[in-house]
PDB file of N, CA and C in Angstrom:
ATOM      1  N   UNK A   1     -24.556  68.979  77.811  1.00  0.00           N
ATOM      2  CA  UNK A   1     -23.157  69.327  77.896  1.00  0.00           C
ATOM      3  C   UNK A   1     -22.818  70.323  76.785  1.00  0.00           C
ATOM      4  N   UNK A   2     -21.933  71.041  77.020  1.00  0.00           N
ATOM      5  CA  UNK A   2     -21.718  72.280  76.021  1.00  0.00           C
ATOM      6  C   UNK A   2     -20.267  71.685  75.389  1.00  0.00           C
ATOM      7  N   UNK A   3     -20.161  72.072  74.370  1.00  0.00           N
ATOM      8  CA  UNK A   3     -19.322  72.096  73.373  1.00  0.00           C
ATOM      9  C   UNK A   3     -18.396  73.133  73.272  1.00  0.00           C
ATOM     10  N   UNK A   4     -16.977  72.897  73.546  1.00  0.00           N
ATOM     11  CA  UNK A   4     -16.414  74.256  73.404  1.00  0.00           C
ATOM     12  C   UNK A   4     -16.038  75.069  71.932  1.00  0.00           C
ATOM     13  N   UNK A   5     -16.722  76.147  71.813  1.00  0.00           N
ATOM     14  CA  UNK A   5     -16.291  76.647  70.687  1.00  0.00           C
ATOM     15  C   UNK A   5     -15.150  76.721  70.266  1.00  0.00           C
ATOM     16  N   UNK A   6     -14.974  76.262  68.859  1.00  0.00           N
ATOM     17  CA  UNK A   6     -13.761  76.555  68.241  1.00  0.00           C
ATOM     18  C   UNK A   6     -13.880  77.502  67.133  1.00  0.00           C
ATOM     19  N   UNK A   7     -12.659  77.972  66.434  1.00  0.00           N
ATOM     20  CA  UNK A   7     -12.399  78.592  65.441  1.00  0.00           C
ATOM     21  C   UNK A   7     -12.386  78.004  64.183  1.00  0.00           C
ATOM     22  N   UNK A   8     -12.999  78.698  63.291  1.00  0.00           N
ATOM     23  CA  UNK A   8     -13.365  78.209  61.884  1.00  0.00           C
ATOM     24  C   UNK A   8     -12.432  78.710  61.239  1.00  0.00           C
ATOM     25  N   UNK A   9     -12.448  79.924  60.742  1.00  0.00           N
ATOM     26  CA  UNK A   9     -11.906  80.605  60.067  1.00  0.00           C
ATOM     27  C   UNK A   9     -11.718  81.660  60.144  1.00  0.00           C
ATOM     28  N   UNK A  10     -10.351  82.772  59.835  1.00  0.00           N
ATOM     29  CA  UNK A  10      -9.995  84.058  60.484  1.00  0.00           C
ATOM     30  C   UNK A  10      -9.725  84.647  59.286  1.00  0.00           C
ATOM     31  N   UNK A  11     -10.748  85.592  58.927  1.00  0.00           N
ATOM     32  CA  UNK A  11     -10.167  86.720  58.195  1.00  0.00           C
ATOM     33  C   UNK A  11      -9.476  87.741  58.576  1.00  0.00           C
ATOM     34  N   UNK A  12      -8.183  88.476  58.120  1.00  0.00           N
ATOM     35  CA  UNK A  12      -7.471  88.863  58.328  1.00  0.00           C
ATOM     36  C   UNK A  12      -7.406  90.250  57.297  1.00  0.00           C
ATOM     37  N   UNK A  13      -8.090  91.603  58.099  1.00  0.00           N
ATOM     38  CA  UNK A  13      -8.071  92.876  57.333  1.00  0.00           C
ATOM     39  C   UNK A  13      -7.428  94.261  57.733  1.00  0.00           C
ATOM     40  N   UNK A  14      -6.410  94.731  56.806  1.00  0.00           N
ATOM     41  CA  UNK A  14      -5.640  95.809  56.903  1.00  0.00           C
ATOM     42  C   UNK A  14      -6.342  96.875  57.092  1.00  0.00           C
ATOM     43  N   UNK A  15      -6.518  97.808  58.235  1.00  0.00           N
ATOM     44  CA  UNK A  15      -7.367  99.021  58.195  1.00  0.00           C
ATOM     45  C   UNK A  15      -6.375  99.701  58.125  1.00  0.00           C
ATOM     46  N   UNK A  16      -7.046 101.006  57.596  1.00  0.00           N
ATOM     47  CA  UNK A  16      -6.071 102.308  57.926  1.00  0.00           C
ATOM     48  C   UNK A  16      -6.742 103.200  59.047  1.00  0.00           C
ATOM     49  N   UNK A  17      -7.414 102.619  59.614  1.00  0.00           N
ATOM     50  CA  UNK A  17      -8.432 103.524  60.997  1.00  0.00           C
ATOM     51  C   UNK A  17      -7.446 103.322  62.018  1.00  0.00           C
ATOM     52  N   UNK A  18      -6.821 101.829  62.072  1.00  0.00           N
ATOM     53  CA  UNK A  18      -6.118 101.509  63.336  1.00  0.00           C
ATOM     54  C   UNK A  18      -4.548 101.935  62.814  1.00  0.00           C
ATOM     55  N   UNK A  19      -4.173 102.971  63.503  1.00  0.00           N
ATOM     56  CA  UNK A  19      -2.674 103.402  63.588  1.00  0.00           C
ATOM     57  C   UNK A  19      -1.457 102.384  63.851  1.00  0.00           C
ATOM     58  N   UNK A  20      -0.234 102.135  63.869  1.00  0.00           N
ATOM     59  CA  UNK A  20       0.412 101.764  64.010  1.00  0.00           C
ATOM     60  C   UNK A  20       0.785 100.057  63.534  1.00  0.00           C
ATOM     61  N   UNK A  21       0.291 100.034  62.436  1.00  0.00           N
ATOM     62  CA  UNK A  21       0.567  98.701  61.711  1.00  0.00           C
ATOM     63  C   UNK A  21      -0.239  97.896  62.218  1.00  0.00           C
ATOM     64  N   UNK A  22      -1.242  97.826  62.766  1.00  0.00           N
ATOM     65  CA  UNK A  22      -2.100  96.421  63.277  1.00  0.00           C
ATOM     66  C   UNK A  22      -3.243  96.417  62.331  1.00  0.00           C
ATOM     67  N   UNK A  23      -3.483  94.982  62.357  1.00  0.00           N
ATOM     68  CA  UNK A  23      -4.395  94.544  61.545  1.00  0.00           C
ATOM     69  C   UNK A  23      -5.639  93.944  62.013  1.00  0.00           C
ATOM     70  N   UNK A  24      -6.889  94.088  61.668  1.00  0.00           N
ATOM     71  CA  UNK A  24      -7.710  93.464  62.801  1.00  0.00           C
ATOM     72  C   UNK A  24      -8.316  91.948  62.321  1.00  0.00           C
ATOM     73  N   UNK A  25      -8.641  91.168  63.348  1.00  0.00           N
ATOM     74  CA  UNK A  25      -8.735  89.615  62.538  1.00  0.00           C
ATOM     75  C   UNK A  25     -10.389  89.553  63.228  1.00  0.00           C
ATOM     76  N   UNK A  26     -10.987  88.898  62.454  1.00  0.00           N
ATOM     77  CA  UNK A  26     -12.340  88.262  62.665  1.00  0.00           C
ATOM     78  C   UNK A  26     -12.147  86.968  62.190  1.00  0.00           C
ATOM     79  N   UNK A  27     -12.450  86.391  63.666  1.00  0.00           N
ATOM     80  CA  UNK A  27     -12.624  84.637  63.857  1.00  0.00           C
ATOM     81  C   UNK A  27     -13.708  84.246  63.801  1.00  0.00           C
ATOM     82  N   UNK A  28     -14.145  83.416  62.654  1.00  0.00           N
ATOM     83  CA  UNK A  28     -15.841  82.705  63.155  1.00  0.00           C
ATOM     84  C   UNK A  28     -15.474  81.745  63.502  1.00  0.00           C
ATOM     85  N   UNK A  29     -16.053  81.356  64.775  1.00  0.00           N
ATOM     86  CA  UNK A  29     -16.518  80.139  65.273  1.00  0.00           C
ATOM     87  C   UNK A  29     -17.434  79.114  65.224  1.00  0.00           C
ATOM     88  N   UNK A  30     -17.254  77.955  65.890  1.00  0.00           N
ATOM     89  CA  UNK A  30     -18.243  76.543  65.084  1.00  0.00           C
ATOM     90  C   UNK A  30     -19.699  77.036  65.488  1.00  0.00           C
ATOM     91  N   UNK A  31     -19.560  77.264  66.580  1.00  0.00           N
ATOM     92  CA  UNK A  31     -20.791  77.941  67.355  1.00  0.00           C
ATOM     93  C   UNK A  31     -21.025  79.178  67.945  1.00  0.00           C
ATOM     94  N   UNK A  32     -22.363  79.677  68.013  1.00  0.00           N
ATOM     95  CA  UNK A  32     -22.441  81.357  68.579  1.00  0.00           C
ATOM     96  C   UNK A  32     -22.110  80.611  70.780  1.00  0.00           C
ATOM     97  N   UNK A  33     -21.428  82.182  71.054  1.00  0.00           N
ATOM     98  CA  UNK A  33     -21.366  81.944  72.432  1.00  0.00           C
ATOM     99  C   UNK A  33     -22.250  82.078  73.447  1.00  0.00           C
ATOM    100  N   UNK A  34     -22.634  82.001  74.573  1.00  0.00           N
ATOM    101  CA  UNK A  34     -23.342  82.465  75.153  1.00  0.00           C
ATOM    102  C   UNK A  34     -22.985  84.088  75.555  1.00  0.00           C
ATOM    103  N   UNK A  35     -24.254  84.291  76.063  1.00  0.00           N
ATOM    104  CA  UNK A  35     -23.490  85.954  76.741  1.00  0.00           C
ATOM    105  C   UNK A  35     -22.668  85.846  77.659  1.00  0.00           C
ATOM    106  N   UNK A  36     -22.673  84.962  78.784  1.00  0.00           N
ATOM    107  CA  UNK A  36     -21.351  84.450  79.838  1.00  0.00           C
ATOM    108  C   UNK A  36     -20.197  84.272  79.257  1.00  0.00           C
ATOM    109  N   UNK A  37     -20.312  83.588  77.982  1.00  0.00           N
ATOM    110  CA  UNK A  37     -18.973  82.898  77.593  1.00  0.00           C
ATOM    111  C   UNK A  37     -18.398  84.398  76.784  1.00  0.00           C
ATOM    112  N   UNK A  38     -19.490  85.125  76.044  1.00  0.00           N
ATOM    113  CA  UNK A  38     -18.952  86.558  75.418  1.00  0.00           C
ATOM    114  C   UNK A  38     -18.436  87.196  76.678  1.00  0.00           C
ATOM    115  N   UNK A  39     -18.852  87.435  77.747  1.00  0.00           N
ATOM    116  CA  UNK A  39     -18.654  88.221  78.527  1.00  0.00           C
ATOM    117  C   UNK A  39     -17.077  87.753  79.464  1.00  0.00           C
ATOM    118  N   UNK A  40     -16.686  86.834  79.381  1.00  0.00           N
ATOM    119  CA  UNK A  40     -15.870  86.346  80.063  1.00  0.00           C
ATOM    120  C   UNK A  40     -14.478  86.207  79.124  1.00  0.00           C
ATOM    121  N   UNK A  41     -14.828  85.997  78.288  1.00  0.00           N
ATOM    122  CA  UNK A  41     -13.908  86.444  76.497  1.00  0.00           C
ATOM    123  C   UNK A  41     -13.269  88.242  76.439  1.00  0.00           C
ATOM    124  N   UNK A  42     -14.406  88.689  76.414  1.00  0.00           N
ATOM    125  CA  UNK A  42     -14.491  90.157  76.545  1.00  0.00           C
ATOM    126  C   UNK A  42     -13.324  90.737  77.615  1.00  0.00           C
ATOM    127  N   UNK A  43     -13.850  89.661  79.327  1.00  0.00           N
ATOM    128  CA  UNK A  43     -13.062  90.570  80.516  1.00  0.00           C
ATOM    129  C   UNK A  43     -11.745  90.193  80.188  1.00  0.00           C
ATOM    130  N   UNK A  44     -11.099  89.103  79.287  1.00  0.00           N
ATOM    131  CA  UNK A  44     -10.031  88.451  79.070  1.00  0.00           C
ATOM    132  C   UNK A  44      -9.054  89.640  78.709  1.00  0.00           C
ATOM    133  N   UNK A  45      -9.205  90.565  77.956  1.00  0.00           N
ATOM    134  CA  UNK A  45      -8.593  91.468  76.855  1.00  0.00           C
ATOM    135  C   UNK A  45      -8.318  91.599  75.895  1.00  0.00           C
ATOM    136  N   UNK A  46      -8.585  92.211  75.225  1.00  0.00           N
ATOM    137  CA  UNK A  46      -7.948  92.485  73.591  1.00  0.00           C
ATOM    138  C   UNK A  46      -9.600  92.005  72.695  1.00  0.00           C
ATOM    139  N   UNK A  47     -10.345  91.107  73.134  1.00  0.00           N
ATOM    140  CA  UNK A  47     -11.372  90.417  72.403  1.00  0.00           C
ATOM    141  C   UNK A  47     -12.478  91.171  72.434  1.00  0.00           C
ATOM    142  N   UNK A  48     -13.689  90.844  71.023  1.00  0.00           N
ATOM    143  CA  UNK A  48     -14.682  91.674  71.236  1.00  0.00           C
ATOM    144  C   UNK A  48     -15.973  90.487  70.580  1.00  0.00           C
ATOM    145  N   UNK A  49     -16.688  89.887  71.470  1.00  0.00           N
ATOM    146  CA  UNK A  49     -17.552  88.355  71.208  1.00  0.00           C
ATOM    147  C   UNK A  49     -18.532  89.241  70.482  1.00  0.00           C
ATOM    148  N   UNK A  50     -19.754  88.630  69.322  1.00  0.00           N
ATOM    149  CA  UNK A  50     -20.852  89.026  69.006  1.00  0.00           C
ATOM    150  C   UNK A  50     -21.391  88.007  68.667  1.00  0.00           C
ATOM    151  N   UNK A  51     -22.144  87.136  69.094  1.00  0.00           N
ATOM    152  CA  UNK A  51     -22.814  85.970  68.543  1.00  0.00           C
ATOM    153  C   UNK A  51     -21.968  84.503  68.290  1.00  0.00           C
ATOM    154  N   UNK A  52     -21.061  84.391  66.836  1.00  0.00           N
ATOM    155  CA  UNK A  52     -20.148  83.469  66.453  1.00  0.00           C
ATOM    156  C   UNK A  52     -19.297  84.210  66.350  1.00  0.00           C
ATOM    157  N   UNK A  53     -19.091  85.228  66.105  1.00  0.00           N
ATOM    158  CA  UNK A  53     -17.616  85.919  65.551  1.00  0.00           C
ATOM    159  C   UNK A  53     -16.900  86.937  66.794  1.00  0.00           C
ATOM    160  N   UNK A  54     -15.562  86.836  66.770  1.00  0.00           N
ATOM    161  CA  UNK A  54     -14.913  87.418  67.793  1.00  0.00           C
ATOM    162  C   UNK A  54     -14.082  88.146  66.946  1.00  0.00           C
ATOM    163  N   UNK A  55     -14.020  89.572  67.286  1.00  0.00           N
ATOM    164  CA  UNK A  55     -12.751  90.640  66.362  1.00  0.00           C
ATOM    165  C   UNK A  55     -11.899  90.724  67.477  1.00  0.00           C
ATOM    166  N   UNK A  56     -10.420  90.922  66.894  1.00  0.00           N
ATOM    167  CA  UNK A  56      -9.455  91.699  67.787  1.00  0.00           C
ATOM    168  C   UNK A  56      -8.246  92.129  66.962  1.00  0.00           C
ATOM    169  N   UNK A  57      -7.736  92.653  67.485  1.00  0.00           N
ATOM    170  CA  UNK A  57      -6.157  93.411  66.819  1.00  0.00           C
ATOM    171  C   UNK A  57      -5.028  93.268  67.315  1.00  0.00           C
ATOM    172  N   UNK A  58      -4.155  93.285  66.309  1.00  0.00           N
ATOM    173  CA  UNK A  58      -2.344  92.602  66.948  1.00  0.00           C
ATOM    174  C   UNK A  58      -1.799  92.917  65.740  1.00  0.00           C
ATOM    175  N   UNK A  59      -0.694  93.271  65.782  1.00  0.00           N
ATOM    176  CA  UNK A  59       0.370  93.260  64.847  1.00  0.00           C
ATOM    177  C   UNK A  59       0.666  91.601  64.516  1.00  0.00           C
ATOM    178  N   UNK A  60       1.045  92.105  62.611  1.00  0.00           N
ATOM    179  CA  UNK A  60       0.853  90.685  61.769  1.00  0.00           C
ATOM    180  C   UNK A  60       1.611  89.331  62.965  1.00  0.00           C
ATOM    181  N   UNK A  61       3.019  90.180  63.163  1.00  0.00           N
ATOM    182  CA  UNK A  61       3.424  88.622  63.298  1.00  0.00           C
ATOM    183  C   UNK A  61       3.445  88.431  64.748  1.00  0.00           C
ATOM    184  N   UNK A  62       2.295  88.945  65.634  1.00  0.00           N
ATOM    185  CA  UNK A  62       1.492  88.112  66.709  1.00  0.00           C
ATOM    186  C   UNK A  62       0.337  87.232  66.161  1.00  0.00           C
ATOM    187  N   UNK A  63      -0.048  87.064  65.010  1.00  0.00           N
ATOM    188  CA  UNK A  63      -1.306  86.397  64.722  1.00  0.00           C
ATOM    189  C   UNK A  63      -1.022  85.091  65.626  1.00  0.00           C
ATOM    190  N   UNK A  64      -0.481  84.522  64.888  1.00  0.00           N
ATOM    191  CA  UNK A  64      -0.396  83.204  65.820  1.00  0.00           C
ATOM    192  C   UNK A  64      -0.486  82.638  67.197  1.00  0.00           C
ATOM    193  N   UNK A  65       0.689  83.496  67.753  1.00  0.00           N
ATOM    194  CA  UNK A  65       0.301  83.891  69.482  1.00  0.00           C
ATOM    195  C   UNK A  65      -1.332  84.342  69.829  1.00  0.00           C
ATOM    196  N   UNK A  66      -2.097  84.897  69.065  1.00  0.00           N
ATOM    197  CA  UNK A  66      -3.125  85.862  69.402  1.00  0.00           C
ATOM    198  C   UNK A  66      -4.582  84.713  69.183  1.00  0.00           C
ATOM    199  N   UNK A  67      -4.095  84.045  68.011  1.00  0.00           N
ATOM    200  CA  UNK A  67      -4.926  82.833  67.724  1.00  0.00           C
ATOM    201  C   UNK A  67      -5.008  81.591  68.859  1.00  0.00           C
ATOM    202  N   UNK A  68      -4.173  81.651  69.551  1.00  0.00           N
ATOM    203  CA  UNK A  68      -3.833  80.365  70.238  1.00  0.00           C
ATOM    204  C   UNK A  68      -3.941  80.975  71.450  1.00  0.00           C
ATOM    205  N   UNK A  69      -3.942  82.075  71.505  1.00  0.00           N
ATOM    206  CA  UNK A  69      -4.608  82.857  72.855  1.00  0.00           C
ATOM    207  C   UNK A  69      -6.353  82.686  73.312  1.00  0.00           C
ATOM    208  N   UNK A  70      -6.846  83.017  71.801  1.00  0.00           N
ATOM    209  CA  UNK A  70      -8.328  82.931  71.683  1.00  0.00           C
ATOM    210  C   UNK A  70      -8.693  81.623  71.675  1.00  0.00           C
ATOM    211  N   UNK A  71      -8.144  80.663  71.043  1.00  0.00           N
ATOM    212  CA  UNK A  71      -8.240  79.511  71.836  1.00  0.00           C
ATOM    213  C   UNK A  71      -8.613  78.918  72.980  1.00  0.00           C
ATOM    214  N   UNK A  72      -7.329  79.123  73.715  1.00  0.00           N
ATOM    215  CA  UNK A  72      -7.437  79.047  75.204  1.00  0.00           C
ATOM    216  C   UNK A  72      -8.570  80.049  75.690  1.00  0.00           C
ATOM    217  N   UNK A  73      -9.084  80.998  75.739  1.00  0.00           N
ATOM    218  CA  UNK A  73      -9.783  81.515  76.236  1.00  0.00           C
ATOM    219  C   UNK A  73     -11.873  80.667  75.979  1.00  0.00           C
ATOM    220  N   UNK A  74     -11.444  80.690  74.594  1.00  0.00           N
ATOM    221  CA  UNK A  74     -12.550  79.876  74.377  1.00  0.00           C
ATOM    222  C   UNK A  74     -12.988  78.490  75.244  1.00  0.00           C
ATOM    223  N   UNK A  75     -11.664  77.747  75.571  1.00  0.00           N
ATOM    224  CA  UNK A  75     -11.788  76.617  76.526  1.00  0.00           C
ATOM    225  C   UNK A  75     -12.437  77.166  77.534  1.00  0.00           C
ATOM    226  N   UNK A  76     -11.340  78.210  78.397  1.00  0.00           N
ATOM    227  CA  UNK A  76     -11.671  78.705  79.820  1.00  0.00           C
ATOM    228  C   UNK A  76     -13.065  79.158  79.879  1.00  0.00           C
ATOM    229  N   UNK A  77     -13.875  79.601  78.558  1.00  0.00           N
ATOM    230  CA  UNK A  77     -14.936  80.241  79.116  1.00  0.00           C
ATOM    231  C   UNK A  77     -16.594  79.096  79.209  1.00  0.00           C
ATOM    232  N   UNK A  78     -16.076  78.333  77.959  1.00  0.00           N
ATOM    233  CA  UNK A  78     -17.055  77.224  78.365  1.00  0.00           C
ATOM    234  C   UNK A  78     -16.647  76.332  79.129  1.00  0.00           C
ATOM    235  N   UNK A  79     -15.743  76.016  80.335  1.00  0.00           N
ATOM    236  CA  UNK A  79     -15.262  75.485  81.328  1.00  0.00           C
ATOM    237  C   UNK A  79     -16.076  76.054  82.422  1.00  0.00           C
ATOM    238  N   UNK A  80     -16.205  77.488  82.253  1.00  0.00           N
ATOM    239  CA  UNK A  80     -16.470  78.468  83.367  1.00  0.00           C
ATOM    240  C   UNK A  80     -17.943  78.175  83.382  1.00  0.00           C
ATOM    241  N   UNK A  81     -18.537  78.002  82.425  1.00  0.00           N
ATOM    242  CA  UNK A  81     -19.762  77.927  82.333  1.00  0.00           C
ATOM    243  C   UNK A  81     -20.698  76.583  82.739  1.00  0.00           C
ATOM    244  N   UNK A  82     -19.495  75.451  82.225  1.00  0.00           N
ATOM    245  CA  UNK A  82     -19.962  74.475  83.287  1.00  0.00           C
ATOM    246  C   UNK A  82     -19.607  74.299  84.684  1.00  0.00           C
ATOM    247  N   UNK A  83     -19.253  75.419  85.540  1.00  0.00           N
ATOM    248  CA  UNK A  83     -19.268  74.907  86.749  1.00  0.00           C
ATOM    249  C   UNK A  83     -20.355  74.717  87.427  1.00  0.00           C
ATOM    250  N   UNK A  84     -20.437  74.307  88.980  1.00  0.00           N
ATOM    251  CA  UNK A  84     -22.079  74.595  89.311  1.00  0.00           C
ATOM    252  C   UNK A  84     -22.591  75.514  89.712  1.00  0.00           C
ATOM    253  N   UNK A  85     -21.629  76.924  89.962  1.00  0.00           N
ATOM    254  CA  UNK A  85     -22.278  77.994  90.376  1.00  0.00           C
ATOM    255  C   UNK A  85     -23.116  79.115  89.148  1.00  0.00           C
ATOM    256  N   UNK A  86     -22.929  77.973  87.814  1.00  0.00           N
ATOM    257  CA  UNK A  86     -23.111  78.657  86.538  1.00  0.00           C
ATOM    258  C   UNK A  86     -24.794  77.642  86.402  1.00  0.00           C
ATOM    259  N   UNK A  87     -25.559  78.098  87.219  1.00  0.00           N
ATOM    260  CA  UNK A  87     -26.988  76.993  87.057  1.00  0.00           C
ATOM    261  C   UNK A  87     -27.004  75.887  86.905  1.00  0.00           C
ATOM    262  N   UNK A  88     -25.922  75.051  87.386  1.00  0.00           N
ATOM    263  CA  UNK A  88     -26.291  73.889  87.628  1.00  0.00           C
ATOM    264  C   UNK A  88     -26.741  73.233  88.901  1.00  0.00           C
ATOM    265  N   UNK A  89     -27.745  72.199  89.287  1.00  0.00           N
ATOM    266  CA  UNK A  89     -27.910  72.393  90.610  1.00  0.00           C
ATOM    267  C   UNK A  89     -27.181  70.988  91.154  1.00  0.00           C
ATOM    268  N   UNK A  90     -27.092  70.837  92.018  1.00  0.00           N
ATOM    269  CA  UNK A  90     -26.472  69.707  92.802  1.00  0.00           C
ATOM    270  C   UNK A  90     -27.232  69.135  93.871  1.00  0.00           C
ATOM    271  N   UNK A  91     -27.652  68.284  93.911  1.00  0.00           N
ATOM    272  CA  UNK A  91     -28.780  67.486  94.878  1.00  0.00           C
ATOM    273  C   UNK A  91     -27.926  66.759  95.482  1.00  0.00           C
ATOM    274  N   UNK A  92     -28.172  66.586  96.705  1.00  0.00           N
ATOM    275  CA  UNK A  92     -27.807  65.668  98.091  1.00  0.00           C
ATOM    276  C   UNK A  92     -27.971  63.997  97.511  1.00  0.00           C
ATOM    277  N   UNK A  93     -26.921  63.452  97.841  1.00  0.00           N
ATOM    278  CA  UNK A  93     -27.096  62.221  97.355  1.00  0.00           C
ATOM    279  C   UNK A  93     -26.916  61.065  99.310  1.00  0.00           C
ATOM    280  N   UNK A  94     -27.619  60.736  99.035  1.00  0.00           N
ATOM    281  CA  UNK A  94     -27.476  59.632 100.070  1.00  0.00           C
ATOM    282  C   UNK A  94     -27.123  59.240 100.529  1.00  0.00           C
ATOM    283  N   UNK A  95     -26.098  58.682 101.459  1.00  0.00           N
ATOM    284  CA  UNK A  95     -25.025  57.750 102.012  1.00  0.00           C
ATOM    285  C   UNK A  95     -25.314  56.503 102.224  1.00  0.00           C
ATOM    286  N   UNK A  96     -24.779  55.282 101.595  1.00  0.00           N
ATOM    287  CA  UNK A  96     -25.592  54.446 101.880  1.00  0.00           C
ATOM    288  C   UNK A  96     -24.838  53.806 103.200  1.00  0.00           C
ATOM    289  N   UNK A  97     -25.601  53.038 104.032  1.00  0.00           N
ATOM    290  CA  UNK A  97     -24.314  52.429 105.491  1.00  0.00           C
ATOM    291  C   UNK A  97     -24.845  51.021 105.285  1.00  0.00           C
TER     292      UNK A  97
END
């Protein structure tokens, strides 16, 4: 059974590369993701998965909203991953009469 990743800790750094007041945050997580679960993070928007750590950008006072976004996404993607069309197999079980 997989464990859904959570967030550890978010550093929070002022660039001057990114225009218009946003700041970009790097979240490490408890655990690295899979490539499904990066990839499904990724199609979400705004997110960018590499192993344990996820970057993205928002103006300061979306952090919170943006945190609790990545959150939820983190659920949805190891959810996604346990379904059964994600390699799990399902065998015929018996009927008993």
């Amino acid at each position: 059974m997989r464990v859904i990743a959570r967030v550890a800790a978010v550093r929070i750094e002022e660039s001057w590369e990114i225009p218009g007041r946003l700041v970009r945050c790097i979240a490490h997580l408890t655990r690295q993701l899979s490539s499904a679960e990066a990839r499904l993070l990724e199609r979400s928007g705004g997110f960018r998965a590499a192993g344990d750590v996820v970057t993205y950008v928002c103006r300061p006072q979306e952090l919170e909203e943006r945190s609790a976004k990545l959150e939820t996404e983190l659920g949805r993607a190891a959810r996604a991953g346990l379904s059964p069309t994600a390699g799990r197999r399902r065998f015929s079980v018996p009927v008993l009469r």
